[in-house]
Protein backbone atom coordinates (compact mmCIF):
# COMPACT_ATOMS: atom_id res chain seq x y z
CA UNK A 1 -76.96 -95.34 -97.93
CA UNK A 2 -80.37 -96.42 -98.68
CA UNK A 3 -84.24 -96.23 -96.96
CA UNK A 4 -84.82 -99.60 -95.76
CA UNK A 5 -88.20 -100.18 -94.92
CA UNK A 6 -87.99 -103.95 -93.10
CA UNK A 7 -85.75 -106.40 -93.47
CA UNK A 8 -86.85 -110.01 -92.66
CA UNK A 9 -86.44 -114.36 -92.80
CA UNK A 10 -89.23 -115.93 -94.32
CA UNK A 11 -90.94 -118.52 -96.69
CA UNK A 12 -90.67 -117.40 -100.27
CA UNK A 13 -94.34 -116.96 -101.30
CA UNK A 14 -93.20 -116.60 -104.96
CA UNK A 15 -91.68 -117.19 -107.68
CA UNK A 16 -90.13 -120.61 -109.12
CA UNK A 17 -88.22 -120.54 -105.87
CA UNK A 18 -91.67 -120.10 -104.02
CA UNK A 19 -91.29 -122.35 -100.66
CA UNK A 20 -87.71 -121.76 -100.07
CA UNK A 21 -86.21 -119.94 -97.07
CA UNK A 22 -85.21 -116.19 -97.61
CA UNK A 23 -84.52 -113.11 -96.45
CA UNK A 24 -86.47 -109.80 -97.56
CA UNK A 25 -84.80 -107.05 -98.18
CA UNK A 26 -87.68 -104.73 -98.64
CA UNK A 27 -86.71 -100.95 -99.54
CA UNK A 28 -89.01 -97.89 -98.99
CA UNK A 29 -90.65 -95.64 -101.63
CA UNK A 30 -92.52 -96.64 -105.15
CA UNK A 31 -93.69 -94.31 -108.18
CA UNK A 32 -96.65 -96.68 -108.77
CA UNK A 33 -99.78 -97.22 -106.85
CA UNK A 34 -101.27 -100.74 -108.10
CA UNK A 35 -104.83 -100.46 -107.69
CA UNK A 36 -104.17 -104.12 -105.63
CA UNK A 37 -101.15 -103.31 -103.92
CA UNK A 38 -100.37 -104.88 -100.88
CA UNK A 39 -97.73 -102.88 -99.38
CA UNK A 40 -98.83 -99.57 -99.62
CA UNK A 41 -96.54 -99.38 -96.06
CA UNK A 42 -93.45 -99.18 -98.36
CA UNK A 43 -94.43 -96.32 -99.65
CA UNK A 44 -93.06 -94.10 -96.93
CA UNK A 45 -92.11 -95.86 -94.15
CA UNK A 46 -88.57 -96.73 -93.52
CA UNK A 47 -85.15 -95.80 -91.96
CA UNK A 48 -81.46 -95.22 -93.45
CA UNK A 49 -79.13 -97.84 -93.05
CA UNK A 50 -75.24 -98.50 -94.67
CA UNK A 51 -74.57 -100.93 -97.13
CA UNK A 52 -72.68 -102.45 -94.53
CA UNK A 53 -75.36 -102.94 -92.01
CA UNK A 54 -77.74 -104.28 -94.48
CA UNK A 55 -75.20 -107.14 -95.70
CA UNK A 56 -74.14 -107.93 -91.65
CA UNK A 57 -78.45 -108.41 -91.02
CA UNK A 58 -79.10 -110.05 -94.28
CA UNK A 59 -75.73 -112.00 -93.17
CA UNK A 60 -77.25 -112.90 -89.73
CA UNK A 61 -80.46 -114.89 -90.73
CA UNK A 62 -77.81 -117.38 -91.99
CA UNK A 63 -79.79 -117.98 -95.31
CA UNK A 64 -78.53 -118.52 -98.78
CA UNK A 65 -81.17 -116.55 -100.52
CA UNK A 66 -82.13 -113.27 -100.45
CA UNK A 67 -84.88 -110.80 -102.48
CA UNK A 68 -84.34 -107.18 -103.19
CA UNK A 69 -87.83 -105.84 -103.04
CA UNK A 70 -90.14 -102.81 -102.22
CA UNK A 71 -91.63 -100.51 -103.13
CA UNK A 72 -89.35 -100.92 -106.12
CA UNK A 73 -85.92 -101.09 -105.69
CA UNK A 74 -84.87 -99.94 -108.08
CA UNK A 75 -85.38 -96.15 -107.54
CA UNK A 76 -82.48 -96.34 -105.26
CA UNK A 77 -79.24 -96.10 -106.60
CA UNK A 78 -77.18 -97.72 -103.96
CA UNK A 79 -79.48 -100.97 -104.43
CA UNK A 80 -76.61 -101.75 -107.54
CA UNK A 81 -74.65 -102.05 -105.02
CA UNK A 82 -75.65 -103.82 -102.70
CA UNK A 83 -76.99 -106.49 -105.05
CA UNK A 84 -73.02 -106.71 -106.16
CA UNK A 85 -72.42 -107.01 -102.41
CA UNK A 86 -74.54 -109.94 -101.64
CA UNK A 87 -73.50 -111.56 -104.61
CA UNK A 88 -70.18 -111.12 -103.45
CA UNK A 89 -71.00 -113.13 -100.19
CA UNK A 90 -72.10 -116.21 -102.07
CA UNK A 91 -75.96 -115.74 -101.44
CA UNK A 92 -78.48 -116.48 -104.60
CA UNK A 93 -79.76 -112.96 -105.19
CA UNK A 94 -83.18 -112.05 -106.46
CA UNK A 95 -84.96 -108.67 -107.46
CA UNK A 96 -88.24 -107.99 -108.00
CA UNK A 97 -89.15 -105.17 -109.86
CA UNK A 98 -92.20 -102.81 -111.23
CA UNK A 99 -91.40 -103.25 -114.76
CA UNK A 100 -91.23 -99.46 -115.20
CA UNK A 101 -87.17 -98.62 -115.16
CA UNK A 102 -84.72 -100.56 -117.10
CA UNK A 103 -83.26 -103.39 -115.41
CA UNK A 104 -79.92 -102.90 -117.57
CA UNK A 105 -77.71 -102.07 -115.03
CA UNK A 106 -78.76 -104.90 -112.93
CA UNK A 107 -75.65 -107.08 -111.92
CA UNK A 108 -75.97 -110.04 -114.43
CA UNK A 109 -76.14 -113.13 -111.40
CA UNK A 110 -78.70 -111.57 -110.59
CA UNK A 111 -82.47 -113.24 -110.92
CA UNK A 112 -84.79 -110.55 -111.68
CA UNK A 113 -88.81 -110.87 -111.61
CA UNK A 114 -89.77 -108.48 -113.86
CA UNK A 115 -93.75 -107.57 -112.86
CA UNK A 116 -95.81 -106.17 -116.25
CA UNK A 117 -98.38 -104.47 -115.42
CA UNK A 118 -101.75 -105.24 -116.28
CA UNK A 119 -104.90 -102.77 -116.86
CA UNK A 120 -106.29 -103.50 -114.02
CA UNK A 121 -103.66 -102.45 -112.19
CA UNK A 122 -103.93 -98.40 -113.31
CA UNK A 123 -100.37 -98.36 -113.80
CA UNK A 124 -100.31 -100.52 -117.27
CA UNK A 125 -99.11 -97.29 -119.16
CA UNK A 126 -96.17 -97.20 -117.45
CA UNK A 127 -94.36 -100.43 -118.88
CA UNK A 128 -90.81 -100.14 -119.88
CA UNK A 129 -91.11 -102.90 -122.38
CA UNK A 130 -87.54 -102.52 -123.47
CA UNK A 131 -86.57 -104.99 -120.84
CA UNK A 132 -88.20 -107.47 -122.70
CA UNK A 133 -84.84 -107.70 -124.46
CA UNK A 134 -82.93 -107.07 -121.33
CA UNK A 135 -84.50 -110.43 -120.09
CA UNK A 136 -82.09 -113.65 -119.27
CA UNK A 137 -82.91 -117.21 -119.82
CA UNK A 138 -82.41 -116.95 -115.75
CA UNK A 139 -85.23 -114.25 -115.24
CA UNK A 140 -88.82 -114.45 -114.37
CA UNK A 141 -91.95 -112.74 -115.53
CA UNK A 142 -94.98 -111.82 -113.45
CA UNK A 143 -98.19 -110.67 -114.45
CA UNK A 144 -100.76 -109.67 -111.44
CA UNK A 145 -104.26 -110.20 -113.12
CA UNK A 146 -107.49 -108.87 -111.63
CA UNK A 147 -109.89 -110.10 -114.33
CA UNK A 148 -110.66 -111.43 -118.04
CA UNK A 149 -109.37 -108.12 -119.35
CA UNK A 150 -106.07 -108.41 -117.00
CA UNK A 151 -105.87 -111.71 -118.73
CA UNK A 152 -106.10 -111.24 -121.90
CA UNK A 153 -103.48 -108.30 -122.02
CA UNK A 154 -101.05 -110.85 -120.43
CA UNK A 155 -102.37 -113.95 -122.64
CA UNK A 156 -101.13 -111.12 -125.63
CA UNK A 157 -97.79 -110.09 -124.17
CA UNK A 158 -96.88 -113.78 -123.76
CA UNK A 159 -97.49 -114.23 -127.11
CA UNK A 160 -96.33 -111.21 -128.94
CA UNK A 161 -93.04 -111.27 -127.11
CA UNK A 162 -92.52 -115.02 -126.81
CA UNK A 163 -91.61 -114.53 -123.28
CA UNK A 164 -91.53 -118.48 -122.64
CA UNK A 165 -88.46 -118.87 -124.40
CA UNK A 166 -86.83 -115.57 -123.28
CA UNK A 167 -87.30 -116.72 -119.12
CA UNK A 168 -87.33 -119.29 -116.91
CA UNK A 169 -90.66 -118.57 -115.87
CA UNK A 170 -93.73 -116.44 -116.74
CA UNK A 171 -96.12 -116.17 -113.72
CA UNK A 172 -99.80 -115.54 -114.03
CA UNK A 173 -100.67 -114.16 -110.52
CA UNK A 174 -104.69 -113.49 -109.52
CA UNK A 175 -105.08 -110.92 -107.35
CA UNK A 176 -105.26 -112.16 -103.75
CA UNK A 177 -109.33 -112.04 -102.68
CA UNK A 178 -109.99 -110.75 -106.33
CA UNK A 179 -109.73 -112.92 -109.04
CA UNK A 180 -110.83 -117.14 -108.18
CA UNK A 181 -107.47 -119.00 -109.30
CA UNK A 182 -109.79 -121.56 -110.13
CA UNK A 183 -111.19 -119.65 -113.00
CA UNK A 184 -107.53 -118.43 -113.81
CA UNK A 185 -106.39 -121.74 -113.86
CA UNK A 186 -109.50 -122.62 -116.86
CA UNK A 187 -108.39 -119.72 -118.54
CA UNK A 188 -104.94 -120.85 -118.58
CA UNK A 189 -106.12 -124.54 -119.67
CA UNK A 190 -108.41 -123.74 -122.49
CA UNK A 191 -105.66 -121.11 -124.20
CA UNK A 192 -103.05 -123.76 -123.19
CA UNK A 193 -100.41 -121.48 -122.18
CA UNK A 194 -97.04 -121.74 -121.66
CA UNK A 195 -97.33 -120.10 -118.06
CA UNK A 196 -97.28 -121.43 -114.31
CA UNK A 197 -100.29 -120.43 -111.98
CA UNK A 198 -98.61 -118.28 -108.91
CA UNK A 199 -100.23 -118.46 -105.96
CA UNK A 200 -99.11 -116.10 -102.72
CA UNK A 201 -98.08 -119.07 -100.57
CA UNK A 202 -97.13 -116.80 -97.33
CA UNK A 203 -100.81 -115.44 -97.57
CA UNK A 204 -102.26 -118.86 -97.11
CA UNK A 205 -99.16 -119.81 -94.54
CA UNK A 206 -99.96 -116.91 -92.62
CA UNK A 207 -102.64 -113.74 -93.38
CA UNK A 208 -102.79 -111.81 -96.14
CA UNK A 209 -102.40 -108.58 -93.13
CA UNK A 210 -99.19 -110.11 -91.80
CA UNK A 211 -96.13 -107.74 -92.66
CA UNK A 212 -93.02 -108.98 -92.08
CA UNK A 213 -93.53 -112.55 -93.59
């Protein structure tokens, strides 16, 4: 059984699969509180549903790929699986996740977008940065940054942990409203960085208030 808090078909705003159809399977309740979160919502919000209804709505949208989100996840136990269950229908299966709690027992098909945290955040201390050797050459890394600070921790990370070659991706994400991605994007340029620019598509596609997209 888990607390679902929405489930919904959408553009993927993220990501190296930003721009492709998906379904969001967003769960309720997170032990952070990101001074920029944007879906505070999750929190507390949310109703129980079976594994089986979750894979029958997820199955309905007739999409082949499909995010675990939150909240995070990952404080559910039943989200192991239901990962293995939506694996087990075929779908491409992604999780996104804090960065706080190992993602060891995460089923290995599984993509997982692993989000540091920076200072600027408040929640920086909580890092589990043993999964930097949990990471796949499948996996994603996300860094949220609010300001020079933000961006410096992550320039460091990057570079002390040689997360290019570990991942797929690393993601340097400003904060919606906060940071200009302009002035990320010089900061990226002048350190030349092995790192994409992330940009909330569905927040430009739609508003950054929408829920459910």
């Amino acid at each position: 059984m888990l607390t679902v808090n929405e489930i919904f078909h959408s553009i993927q705003g993220e990501s190296t699969h930003a721009g492709r159809p998906c379904v969001f399977v967003r769960l309720t309740a997170c032990d952070l509180r990101c001074s920029w979160c944007d879906t505070p919502y999750a929190f507390t919000e949310g109703h129980k549903m079976s594994l089986d209804e979750v894979v029958a709505r997820v199955r309905a949208f007739e999409c082949h790929v499909v995010e675990i989100t939150g909240g995070e996840p990952l404080l559910q136990k039943d989200v192991y699986p239901l990962m293995q269950r939506l694996l087990d229908e075929g779908l491409t299966v992604m999780l996104e996740t804090g960065g706080h709690l190992s993602i060891e027992q995460v089923p290995a098909p599984v993509i997982r977008i692993v989000d540091v945290k920076c200072p600027g955040s408040g929640e920086s201390h909580r890092n589990d940065w043993g999964n930097i050797d949990r990471l796949t050459p499948q996996d994603e890394v996300k860094f949220v940054i609010k300001d020079r600070d933000d961006y410096e921790f992550a320039r460091t990370a990057v570079t002390k942990h040689g997360l290019p070659r570990r991942v797929r991706a690393v993601l340097f994400s400003p904060v919606h409203g906060v940071l200009d991605p302009q002035r990320l994007a010089s900061w990226i340029l002048e350190d030349a960085l092995d790192v994409r620019l992330q940009l909330q598509i569905h927040k430009f596609i739609w508003t950054p208030e929408t829920r459910g997209v």
